[in-house]
C-alpha atoms as a PDB file:
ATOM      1  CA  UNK A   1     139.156  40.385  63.719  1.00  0.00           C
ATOM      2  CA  UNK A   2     139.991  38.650  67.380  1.00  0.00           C
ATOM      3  CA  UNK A   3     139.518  41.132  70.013  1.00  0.00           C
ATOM      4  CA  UNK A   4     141.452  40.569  73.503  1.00  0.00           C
ATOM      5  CA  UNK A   5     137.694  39.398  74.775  1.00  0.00           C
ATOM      6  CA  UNK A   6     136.961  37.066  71.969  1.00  0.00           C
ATOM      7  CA  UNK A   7     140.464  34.945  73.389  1.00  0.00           C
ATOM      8  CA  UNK A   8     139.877  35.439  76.842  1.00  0.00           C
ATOM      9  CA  UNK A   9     136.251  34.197  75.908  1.00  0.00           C
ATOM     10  CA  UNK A  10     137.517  30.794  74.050  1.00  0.00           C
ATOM     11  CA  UNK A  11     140.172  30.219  76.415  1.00  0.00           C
ATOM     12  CA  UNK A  12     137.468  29.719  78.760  1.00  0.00           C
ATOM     13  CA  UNK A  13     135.208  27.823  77.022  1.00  0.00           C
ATOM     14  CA  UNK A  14     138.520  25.352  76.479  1.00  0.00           C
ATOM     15  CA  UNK A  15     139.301  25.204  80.274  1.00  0.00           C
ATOM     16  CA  UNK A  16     135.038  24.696  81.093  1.00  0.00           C
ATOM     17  CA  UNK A  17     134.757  21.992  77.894  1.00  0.00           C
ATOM     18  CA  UNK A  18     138.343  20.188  78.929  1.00  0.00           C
ATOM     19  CA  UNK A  19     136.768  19.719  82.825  1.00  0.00           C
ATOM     20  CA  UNK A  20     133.384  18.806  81.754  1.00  0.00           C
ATOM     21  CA  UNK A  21     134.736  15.726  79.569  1.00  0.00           C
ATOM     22  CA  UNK A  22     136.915  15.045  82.116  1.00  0.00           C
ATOM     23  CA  UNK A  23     134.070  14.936  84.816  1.00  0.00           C
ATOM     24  CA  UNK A  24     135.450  17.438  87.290  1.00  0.00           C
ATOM     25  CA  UNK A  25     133.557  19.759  88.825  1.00  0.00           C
ATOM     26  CA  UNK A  26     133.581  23.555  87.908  1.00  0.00           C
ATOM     27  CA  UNK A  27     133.405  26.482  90.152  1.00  0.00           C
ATOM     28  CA  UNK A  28     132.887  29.851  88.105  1.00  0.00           C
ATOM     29  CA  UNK A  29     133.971  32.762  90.200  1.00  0.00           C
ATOM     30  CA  UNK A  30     132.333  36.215  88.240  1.00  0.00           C
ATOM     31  CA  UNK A  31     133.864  39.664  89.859  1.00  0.00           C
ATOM     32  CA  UNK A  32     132.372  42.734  89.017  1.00  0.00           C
ATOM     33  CA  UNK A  33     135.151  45.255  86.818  1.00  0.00           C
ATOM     34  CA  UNK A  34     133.846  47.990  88.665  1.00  0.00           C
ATOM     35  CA  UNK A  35     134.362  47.048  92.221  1.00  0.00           C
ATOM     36  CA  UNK A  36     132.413  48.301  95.015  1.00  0.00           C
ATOM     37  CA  UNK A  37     130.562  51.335  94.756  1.00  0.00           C
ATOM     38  CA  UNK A  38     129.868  53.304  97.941  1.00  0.00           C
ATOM     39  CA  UNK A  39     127.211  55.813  97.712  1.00  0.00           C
ATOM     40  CA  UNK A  40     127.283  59.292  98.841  1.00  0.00           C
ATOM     41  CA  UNK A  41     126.077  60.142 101.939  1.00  0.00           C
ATOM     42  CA  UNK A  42     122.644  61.743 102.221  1.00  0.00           C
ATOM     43  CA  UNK A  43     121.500  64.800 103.174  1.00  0.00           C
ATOM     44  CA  UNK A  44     118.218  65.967 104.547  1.00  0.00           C
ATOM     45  CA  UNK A  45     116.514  68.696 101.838  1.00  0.00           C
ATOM     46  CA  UNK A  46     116.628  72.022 103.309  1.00  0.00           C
ATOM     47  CA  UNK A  47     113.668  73.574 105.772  1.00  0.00           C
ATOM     48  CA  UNK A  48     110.863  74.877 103.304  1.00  0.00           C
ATOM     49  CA  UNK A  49     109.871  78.104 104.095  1.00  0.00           C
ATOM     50  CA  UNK A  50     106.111  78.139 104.763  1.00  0.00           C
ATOM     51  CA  UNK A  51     105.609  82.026 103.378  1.00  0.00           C
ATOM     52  CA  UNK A  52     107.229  84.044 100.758  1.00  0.00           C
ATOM     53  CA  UNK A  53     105.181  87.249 101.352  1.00  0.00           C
ATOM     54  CA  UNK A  54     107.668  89.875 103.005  1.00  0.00           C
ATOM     55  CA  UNK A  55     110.764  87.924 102.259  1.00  0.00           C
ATOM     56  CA  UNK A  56     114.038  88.383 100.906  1.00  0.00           C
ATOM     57  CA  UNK A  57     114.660  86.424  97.404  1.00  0.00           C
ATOM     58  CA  UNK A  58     118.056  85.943  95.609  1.00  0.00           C
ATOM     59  CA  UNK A  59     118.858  85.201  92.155  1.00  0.00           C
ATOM     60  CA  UNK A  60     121.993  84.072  91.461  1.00  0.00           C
ATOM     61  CA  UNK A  61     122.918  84.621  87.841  1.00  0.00           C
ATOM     62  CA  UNK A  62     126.405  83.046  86.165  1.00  0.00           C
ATOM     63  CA  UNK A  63     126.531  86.184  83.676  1.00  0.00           C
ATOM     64  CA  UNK A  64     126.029  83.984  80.248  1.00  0.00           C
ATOM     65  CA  UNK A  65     123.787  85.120  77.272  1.00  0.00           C
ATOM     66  CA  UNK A  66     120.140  85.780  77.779  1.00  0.00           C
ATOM     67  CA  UNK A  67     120.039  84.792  81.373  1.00  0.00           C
ATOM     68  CA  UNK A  68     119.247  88.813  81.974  1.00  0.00           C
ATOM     69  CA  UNK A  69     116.082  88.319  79.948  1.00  0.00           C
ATOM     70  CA  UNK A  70     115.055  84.894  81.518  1.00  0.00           C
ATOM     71  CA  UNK A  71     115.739  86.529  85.328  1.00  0.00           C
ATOM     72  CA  UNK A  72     114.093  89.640  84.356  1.00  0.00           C
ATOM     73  CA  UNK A  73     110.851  87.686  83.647  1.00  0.00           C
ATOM     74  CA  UNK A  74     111.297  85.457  87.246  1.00  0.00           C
ATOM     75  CA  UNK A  75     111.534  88.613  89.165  1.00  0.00           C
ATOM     76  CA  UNK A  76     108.472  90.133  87.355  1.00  0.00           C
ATOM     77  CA  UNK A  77     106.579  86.945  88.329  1.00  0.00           C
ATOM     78  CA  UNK A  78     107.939  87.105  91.975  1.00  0.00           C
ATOM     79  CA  UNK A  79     106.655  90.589  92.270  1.00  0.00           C
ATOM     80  CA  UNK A  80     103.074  89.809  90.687  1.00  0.00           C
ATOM     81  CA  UNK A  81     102.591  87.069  92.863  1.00  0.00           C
ATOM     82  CA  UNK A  82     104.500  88.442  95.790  1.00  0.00           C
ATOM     83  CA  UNK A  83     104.301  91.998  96.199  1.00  0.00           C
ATOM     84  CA  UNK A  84     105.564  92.386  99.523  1.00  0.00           C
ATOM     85  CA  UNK A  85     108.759  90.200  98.265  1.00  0.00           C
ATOM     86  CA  UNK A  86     112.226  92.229  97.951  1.00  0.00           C
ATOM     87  CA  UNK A  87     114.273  90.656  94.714  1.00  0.00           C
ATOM     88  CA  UNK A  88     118.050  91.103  95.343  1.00  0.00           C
ATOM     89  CA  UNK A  89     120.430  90.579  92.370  1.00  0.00           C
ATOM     90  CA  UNK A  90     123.196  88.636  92.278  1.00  0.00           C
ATOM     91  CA  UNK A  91     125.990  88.247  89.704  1.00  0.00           C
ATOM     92  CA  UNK A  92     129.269  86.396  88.993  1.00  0.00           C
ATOM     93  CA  UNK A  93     131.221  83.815  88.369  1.00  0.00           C
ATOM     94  CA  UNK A  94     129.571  79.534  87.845  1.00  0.00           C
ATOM     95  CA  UNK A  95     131.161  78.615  91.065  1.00  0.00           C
ATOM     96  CA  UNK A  96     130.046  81.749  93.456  1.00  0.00           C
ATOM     97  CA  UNK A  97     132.353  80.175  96.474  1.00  0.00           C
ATOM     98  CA  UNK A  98     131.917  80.296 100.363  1.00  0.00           C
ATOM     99  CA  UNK A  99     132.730  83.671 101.248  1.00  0.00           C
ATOM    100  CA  UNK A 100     130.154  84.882  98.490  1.00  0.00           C
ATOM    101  CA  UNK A 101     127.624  81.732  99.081  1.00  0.00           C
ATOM    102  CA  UNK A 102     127.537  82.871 103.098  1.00  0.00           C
ATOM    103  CA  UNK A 103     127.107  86.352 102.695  1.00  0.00           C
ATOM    104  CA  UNK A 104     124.172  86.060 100.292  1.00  0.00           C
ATOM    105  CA  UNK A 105     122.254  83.423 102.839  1.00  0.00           C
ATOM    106  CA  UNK A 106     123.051  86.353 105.284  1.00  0.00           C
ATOM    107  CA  UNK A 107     121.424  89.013 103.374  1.00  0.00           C
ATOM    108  CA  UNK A 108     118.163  86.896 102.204  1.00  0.00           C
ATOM    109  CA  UNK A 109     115.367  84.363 102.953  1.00  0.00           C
ATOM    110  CA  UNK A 110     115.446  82.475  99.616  1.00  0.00           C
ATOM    111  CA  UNK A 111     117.664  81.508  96.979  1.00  0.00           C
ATOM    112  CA  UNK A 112     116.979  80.976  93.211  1.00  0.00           C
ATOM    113  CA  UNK A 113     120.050  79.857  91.279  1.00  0.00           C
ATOM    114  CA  UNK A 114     120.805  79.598  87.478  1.00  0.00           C
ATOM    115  CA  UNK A 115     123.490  79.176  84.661  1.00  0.00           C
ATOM    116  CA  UNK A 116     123.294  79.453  81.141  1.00  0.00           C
ATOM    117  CA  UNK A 117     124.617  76.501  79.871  1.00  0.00           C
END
């Protein structure tokens, strides 16, 4: 079986192996299929906060299966280790959106995020 490489491949050993013989000289220009690729811009990492004690912690929960259990057993840990902390529950949708995003950075210090897939 000839695949669309395997002729574009022996057409251009032909074309190299007719100029060699022939004593010309051959310039090989190789482009990349995948063109430029322009990175992202980069962003700083958000200002760590030196103290937890007496703070205000979100989690963010997406709602799937067994995420209650798993964020049941982070906010028992923040209040062991933290017992001046205040745990405020959030709950909705994957994508919680701007409106919802700026109102809990209102309402709290820290922000602990999950989904269940």
């Amino acid at each position: 079986m000839t695949t669309k490489i395997g002729w574009s491949f022996a057409v251009l050993v032909a074309v190299l192996a007719n100029a060699i013989f022939a004593g010309a000289a051959v310039t090989l220009t190789v482009l990349n299929p995948r063109g430029e690729i322009i990175p992202p811009p980069l962003t700083a990492p958000s200002v760590r906060i030196p103290d937890l004690a007496s703070r205000k912690i979100a989690i963010y929960w997406n709602g799937k299966e067994g995420g209650d259990n798993f964020w049941s057993d982070v906010e028992s840990l923040i209040k062991l280790k933290l017992p001046n902390a205040t745990v405020l529950r959030y709950h909705g949708p994957y994508d919680l959106g701007d409106a919802q995003a700026a109102k809990i950075a209102k309402e709290t210090d820290a922000f602990l995020y999950g989904v269940g897939d």
